[in-house]
C-alpha atoms as a PDB file:
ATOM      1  CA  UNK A   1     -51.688 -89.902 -42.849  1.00  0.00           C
ATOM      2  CA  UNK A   2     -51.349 -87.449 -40.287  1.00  0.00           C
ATOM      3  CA  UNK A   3     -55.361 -86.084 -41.302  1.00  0.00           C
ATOM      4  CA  UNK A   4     -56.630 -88.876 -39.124  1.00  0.00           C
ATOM      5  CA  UNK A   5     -54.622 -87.802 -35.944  1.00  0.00           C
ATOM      6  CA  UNK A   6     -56.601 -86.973 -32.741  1.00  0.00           C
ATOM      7  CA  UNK A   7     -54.324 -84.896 -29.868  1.00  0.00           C
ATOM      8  CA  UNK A   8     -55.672 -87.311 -26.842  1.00  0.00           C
ATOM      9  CA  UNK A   9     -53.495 -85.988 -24.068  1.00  0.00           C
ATOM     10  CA  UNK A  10     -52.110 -82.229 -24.645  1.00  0.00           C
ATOM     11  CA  UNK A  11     -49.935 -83.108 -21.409  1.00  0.00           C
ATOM     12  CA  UNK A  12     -47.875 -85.920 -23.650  1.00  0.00           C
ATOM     13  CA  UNK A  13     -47.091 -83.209 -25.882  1.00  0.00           C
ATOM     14  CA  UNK A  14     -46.218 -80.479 -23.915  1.00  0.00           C
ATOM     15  CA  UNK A  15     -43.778 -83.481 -21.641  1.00  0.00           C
ATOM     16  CA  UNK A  16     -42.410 -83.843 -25.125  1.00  0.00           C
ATOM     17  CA  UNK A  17     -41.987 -80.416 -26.112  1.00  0.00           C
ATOM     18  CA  UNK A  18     -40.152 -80.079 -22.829  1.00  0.00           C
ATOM     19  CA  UNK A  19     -37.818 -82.709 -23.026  1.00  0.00           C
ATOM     20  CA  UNK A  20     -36.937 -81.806 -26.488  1.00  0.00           C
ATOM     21  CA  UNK A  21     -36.479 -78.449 -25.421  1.00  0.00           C
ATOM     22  CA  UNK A  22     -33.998 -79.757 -22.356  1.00  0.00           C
ATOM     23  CA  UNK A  23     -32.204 -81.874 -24.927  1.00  0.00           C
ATOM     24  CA  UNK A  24     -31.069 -78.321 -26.710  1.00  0.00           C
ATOM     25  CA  UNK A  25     -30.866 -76.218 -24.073  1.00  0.00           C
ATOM     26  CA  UNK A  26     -28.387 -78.937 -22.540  1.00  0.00           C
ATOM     27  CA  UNK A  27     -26.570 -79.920 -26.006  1.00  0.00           C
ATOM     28  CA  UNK A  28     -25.920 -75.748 -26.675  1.00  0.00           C
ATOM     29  CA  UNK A  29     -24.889 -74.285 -23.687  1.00  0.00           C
ATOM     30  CA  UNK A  30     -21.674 -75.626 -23.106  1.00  0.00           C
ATOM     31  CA  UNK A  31     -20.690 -73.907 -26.116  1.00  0.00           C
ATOM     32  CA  UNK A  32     -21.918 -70.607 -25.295  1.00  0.00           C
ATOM     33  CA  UNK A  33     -19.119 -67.736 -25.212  1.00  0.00           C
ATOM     34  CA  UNK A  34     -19.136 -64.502 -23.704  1.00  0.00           C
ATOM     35  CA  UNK A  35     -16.927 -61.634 -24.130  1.00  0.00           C
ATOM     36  CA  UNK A  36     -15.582 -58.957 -22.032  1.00  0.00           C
ATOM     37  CA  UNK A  37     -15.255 -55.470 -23.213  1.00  0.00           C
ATOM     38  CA  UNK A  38     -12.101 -55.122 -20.877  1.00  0.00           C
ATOM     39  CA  UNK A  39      -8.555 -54.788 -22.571  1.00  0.00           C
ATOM     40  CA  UNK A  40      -6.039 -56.544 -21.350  1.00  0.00           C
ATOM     41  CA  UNK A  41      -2.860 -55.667 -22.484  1.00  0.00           C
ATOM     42  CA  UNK A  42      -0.028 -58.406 -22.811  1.00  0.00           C
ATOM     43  CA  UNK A  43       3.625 -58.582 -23.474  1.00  0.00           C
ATOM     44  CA  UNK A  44       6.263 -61.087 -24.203  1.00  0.00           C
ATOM     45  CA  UNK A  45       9.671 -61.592 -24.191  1.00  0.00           C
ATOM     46  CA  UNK A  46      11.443 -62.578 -27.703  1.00  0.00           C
ATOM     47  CA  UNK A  47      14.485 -64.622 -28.029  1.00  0.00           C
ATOM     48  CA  UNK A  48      16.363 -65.590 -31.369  1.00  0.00           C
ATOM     49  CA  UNK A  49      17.927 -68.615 -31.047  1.00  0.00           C
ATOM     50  CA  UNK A  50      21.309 -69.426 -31.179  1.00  0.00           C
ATOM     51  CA  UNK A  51      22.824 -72.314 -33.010  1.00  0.00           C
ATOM     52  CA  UNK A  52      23.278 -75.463 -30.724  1.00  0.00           C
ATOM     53  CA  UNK A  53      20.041 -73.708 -28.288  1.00  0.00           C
ATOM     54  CA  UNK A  54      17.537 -76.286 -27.113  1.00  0.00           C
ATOM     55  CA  UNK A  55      14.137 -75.727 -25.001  1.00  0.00           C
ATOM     56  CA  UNK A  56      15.845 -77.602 -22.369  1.00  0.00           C
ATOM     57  CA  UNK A  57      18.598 -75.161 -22.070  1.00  0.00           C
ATOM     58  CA  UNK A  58      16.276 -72.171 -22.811  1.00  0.00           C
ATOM     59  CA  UNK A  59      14.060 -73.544 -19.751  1.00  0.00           C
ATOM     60  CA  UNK A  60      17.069 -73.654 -17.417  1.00  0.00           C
ATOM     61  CA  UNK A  61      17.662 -70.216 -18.553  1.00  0.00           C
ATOM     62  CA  UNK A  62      14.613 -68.431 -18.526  1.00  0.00           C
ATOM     63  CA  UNK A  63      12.672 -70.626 -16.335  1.00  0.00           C
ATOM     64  CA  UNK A  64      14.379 -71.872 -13.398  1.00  0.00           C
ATOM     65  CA  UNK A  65      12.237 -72.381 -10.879  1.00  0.00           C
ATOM     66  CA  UNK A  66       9.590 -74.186 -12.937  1.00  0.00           C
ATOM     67  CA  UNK A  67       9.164 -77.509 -14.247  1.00  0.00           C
ATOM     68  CA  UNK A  68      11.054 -77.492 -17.458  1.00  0.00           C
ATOM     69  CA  UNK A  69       8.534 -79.707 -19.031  1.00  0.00           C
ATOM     70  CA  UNK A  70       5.768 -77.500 -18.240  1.00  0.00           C
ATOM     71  CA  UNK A  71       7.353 -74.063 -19.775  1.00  0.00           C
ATOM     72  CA  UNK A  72       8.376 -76.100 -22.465  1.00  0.00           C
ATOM     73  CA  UNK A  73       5.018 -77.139 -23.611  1.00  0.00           C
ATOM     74  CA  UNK A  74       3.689 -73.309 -22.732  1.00  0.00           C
ATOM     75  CA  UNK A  75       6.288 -72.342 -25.227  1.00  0.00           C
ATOM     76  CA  UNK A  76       5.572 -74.690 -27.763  1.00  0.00           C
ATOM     77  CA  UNK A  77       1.961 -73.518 -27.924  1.00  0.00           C
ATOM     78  CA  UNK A  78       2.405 -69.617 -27.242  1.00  0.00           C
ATOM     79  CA  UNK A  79       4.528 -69.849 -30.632  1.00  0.00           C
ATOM     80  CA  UNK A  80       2.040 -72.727 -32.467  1.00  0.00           C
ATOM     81  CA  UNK A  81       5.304 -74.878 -33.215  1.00  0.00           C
ATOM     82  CA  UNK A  82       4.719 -78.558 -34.131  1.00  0.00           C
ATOM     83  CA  UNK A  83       7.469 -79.631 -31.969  1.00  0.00           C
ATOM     84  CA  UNK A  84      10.348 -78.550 -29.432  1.00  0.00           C
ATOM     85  CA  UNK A  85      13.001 -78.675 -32.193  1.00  0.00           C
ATOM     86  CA  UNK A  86      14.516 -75.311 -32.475  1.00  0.00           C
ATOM     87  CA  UNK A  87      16.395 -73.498 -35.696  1.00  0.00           C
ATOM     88  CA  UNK A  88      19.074 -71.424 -35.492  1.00  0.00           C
ATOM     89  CA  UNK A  89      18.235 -67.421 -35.923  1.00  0.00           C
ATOM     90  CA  UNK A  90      14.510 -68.385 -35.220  1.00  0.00           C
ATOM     91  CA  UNK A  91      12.786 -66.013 -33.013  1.00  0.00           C
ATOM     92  CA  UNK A  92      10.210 -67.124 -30.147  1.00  0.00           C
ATOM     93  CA  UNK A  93       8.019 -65.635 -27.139  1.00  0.00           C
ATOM     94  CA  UNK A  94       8.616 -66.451 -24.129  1.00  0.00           C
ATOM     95  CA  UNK A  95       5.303 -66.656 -21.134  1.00  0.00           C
END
């Protein structure tokens, strides 16, 4: 099949090698991560909850100056909960 071939324009090729390498060059870079060597250290604040707590109440607390909807949801994903429903003696970080 391919012994009958006959490279006519070595410029068509190398505009195709080009684009193809484009293509990947866009399509991986994005995704490219790079690391710093810098420590950084980080501390929270830990609460157990009480019975009868809620975020909302915990946001008034802790939080008032901020949107309690927005240090909610920073709460709910510093502690990887599935939802804002709170149990009594559990213990959370606070931002």
């Amino acid at each position: 099949m391919f012994s009958s071939y006959r490279l006519e324009s070595p410029r068509k090729l190398i505009r195709a090698l080009v684009a193809v390498i484009a293509v990947l060059v866009a399509t991986i870079a994005p995704f490219s991560a790079t690391a710093s060597g810098e420590k950084v250290n980080v501390s929270f604040d830990y609460v157990t909850v009480n019975s009868g707590d809620s975020m909302w109440e915990l946001a008034k607390y802790y939080a008032p100056g901020e949107d309690p909807r927005d240090w909610i949801a920073e709460v709910v994903n510093l502690n990887g909960l599935t939802s804002t429903d709170l149990v009594a003696g559990q213990q959370i970080a606070l931002p």
